[in-house]
Protein backbone atom coordinates (compact mmCIF):
# COMPACT_ATOMS: atom_id res chain seq x y z
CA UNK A 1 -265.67 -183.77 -106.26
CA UNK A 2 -262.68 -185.84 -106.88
CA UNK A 3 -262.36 -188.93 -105.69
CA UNK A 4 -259.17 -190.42 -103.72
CA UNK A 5 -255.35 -189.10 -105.97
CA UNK A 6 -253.43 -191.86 -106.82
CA UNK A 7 -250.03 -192.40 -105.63
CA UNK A 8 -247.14 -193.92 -106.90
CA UNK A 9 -245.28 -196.90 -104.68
CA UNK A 10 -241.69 -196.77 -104.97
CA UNK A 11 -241.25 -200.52 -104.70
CA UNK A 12 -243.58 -200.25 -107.60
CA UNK A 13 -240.13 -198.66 -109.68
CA UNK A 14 -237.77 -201.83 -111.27
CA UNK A 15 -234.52 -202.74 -109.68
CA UNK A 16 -232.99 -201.26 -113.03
CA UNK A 17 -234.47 -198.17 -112.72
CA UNK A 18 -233.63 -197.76 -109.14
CA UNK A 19 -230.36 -198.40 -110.02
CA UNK A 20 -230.22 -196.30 -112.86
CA UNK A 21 -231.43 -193.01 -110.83
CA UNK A 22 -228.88 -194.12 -108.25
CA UNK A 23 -225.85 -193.56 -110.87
CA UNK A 24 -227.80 -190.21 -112.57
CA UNK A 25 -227.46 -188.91 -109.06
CA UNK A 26 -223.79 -189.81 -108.43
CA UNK A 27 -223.22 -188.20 -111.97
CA UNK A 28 -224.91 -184.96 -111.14
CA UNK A 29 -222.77 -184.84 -107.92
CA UNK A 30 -219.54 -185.23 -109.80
CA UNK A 31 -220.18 -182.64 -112.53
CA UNK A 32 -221.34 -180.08 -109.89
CA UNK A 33 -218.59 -180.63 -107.28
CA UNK A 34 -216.15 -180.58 -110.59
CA UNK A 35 -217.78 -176.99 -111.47
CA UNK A 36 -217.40 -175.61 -108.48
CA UNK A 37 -213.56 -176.94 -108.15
CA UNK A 38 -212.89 -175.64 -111.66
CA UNK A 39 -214.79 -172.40 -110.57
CA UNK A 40 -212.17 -171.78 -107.15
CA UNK A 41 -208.92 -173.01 -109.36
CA UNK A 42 -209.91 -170.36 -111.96
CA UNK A 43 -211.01 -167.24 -109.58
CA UNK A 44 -210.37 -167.96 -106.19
CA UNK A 45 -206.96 -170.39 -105.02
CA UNK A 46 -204.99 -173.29 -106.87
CA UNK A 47 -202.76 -175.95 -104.70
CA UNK A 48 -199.31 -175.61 -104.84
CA UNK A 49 -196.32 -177.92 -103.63
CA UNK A 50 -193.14 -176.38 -102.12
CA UNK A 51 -190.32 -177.94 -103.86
CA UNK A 52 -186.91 -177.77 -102.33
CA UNK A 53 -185.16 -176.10 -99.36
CA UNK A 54 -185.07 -172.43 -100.14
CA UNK A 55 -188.34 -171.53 -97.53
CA UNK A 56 -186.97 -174.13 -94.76
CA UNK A 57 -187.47 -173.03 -91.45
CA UNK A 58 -190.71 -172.09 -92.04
CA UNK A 59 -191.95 -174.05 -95.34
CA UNK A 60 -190.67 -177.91 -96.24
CA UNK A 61 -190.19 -179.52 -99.33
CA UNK A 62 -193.26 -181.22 -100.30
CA UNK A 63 -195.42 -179.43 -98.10
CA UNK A 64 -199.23 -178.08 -99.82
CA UNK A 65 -200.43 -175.09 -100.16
CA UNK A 66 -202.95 -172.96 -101.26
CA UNK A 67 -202.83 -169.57 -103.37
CA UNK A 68 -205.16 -167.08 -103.30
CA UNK A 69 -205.83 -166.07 -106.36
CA UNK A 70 -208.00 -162.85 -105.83
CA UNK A 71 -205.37 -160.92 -105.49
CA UNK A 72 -204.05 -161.74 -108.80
CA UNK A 73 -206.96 -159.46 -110.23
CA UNK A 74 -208.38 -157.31 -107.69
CA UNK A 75 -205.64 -156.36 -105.45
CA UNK A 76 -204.20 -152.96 -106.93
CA UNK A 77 -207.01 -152.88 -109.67
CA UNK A 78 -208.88 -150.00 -110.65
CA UNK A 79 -211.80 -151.42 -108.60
CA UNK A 80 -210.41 -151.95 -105.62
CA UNK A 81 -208.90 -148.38 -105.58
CA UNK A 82 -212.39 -146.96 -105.97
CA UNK A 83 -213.74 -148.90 -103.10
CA UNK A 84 -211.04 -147.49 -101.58
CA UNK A 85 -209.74 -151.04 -100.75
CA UNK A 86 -206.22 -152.04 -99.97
CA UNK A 87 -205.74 -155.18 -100.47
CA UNK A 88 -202.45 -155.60 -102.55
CA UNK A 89 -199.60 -157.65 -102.55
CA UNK A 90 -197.62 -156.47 -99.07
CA UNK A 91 -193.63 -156.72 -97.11
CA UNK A 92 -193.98 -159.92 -95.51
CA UNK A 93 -196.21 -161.85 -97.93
CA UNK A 94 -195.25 -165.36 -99.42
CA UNK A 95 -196.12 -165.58 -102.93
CA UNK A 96 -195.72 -167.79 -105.69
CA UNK A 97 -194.44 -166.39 -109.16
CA UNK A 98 -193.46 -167.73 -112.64
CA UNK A 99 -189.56 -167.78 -113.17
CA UNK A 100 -188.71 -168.85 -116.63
CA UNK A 101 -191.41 -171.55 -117.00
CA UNK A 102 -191.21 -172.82 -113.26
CA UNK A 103 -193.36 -171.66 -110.38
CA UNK A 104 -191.14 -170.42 -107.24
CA UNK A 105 -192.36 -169.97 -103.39
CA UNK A 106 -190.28 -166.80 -102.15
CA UNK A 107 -191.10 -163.89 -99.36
CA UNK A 108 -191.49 -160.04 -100.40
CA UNK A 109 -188.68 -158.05 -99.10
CA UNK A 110 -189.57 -154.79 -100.45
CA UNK A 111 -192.19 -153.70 -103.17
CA UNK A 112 -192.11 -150.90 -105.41
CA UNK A 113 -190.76 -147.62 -104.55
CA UNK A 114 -188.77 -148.72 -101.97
CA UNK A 115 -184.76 -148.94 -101.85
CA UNK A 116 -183.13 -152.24 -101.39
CA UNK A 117 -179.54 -152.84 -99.99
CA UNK A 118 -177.56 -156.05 -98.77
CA UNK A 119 -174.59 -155.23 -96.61
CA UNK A 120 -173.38 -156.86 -93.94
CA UNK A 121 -175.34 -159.98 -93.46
CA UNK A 122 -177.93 -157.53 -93.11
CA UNK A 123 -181.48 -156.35 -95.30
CA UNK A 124 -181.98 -152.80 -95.52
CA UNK A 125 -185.09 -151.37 -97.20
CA UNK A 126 -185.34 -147.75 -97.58
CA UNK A 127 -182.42 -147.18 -95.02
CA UNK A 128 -183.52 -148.98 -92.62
CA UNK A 129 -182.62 -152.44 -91.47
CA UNK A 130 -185.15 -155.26 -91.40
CA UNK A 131 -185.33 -157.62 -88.03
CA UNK A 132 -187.36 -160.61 -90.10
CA UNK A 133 -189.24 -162.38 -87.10
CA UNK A 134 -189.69 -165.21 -89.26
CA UNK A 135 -186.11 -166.43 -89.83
CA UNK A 136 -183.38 -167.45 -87.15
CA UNK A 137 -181.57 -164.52 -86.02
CA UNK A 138 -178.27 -166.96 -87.14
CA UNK A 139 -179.37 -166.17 -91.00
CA UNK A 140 -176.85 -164.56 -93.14
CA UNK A 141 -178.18 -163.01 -96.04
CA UNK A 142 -175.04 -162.46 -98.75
CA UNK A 143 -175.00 -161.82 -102.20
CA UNK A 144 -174.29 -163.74 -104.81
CA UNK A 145 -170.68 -164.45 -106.32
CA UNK A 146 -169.56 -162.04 -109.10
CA UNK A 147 -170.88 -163.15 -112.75
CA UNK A 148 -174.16 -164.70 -110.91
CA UNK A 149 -175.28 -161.67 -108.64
CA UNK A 150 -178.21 -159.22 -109.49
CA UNK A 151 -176.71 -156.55 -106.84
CA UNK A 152 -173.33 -155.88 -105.54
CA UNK A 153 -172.56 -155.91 -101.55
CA UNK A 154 -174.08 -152.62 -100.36
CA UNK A 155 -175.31 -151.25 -103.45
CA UNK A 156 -178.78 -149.92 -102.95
CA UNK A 157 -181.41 -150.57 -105.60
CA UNK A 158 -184.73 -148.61 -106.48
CA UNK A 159 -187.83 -151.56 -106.57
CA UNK A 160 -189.44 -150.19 -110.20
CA UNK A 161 -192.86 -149.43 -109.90
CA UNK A 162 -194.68 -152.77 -110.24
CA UNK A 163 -191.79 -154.81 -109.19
CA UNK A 164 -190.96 -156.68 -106.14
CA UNK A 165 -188.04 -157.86 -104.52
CA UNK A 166 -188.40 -161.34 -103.35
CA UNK A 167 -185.86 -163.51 -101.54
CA UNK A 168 -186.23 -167.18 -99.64
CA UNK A 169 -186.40 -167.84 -95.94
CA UNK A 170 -183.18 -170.37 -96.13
CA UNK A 171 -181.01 -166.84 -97.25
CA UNK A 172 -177.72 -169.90 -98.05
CA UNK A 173 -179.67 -171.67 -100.38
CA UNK A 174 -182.28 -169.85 -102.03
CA UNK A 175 -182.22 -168.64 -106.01
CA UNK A 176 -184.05 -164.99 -105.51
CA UNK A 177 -183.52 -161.24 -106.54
CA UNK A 178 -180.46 -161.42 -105.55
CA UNK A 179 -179.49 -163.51 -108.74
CA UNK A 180 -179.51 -161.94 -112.28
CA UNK A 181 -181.31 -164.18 -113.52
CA UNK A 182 -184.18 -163.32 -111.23
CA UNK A 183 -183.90 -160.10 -110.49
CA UNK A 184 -187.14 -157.95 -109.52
CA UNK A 185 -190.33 -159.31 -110.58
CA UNK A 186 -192.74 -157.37 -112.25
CA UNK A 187 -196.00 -158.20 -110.80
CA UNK A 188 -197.72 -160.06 -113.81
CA UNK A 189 -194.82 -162.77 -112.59
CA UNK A 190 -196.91 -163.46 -109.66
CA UNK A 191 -199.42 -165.66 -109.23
CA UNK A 192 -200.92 -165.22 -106.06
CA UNK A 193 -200.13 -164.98 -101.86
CA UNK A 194 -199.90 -167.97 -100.17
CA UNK A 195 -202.70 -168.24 -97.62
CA UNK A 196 -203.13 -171.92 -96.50
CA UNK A 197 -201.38 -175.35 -95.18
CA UNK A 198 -203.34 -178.26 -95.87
CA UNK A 199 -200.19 -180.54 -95.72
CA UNK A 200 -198.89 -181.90 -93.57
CA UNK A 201 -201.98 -182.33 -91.25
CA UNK A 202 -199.91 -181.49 -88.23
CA UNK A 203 -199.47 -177.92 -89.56
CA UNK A 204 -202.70 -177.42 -90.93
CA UNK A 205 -203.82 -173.99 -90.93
CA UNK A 206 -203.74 -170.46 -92.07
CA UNK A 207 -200.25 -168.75 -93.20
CA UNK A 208 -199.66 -165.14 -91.97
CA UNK A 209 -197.77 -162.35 -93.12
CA UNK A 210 -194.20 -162.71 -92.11
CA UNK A 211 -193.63 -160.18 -89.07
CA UNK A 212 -190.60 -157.56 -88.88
CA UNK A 213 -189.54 -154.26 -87.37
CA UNK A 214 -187.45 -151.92 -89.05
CA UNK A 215 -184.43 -150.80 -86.99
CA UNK A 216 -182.70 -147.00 -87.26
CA UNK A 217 -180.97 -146.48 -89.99
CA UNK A 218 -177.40 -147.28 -91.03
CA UNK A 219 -176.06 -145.49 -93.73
């Protein structure tokens, strides 16, 4: 038979080597918490600040966000159309895309297929116009002066297949689609639908798609 095991006293270990499992462990922590960071900016969201006026009511400058980013990949893909899954970008959504070098926070307006026509102070998308729930009701939304506009005052656009039409919440100050030099956006522009507020606390939470009803048409 064997006789009594030995066993190992911990106060038996050195200070130095007490200390030195005590920073191994910190290390390990760091490199797998860094992993799994690099893992969700790469696949899953990335934080993004809102810089400038052109979302105000409903997004601040300097507020953060998050984007997801699975969308990016799997919305519209081949995949997600044999899983008969619909998750794409949508009318409502707040996205972030790449304009010239610089990331921009702006609101889908229409998507492709669909007709797009300013007149009036008023958003019309195929025909009809768009009550936006999530801006004042005082909002005028204009085009731009001549030489800077992408559209004229009620000329109605086709959105090309794979394009969207994007414009900011603040409709007086906000560089969108309705600019040349934005135009639509093909969809490799965007980056991703804004999902989350993690700043300020005080408006911490989940971010929506933007409601709206279409009214009858006005031709």
């Amino acid at each position: 038979m064997l006789g009594p095991q030995p066993t190992v006293n911990p106060s038996f270990y050195k200070p130095e080597d007490k200390i030195r499992a005590f920073f191994v462990d910190i290390v390990q922590t760091v490199i797998i918490a860094l992993l799994i960071s690099v893992f969700i900016y790469m696949l899953i969201a990335i934080p993004n600040q809102v810089d400038g006026q052109s979302m105000e009511p409903n997004f601040q400058d300097q507020e953060l966000l998050l984007t997801n980013k699975v969308i990016e990949w799997f919305g519209g893909s081949q995949v997600a159309n044999t899983l008969g899954v619909d998750y794409n970008y949508r009318r409502g959504d707040v996205v972030i895309f790449n304009n010239k070098g610089t990331d921009l926070i702006k609101r889908i307006i229409a998507v492709g297929g669909d007709t797009i026509r300013i007149e009036d102070n008023g958003v019309f998308v195929n025909g009809s116009e768009l009550d936006e729930k999530y801006i004042p009701k005082t909002t005028r939304t204009r085009v731009p002066f001549q030489g800077q506009a992408f559209m004229e005052e009620g000329e109605e656009l086709v959105v090309p297949e794979g394009h969207y039409f994007l414009m900011g919440d603040n409709r007086e100050n906000s560089k969108d689609s309705r600019f040349a030099e934005v135009g639509f956006v093909p969809r490799s522009m965007l980056k991703g639908r804004v999902f989350f507020r993690y700043w300020p606390v005080a408006k911490f939470g989940i971010i929506r798609q933007g409601e709206y009803e279409e009214l009858s048409s006005r031709e």
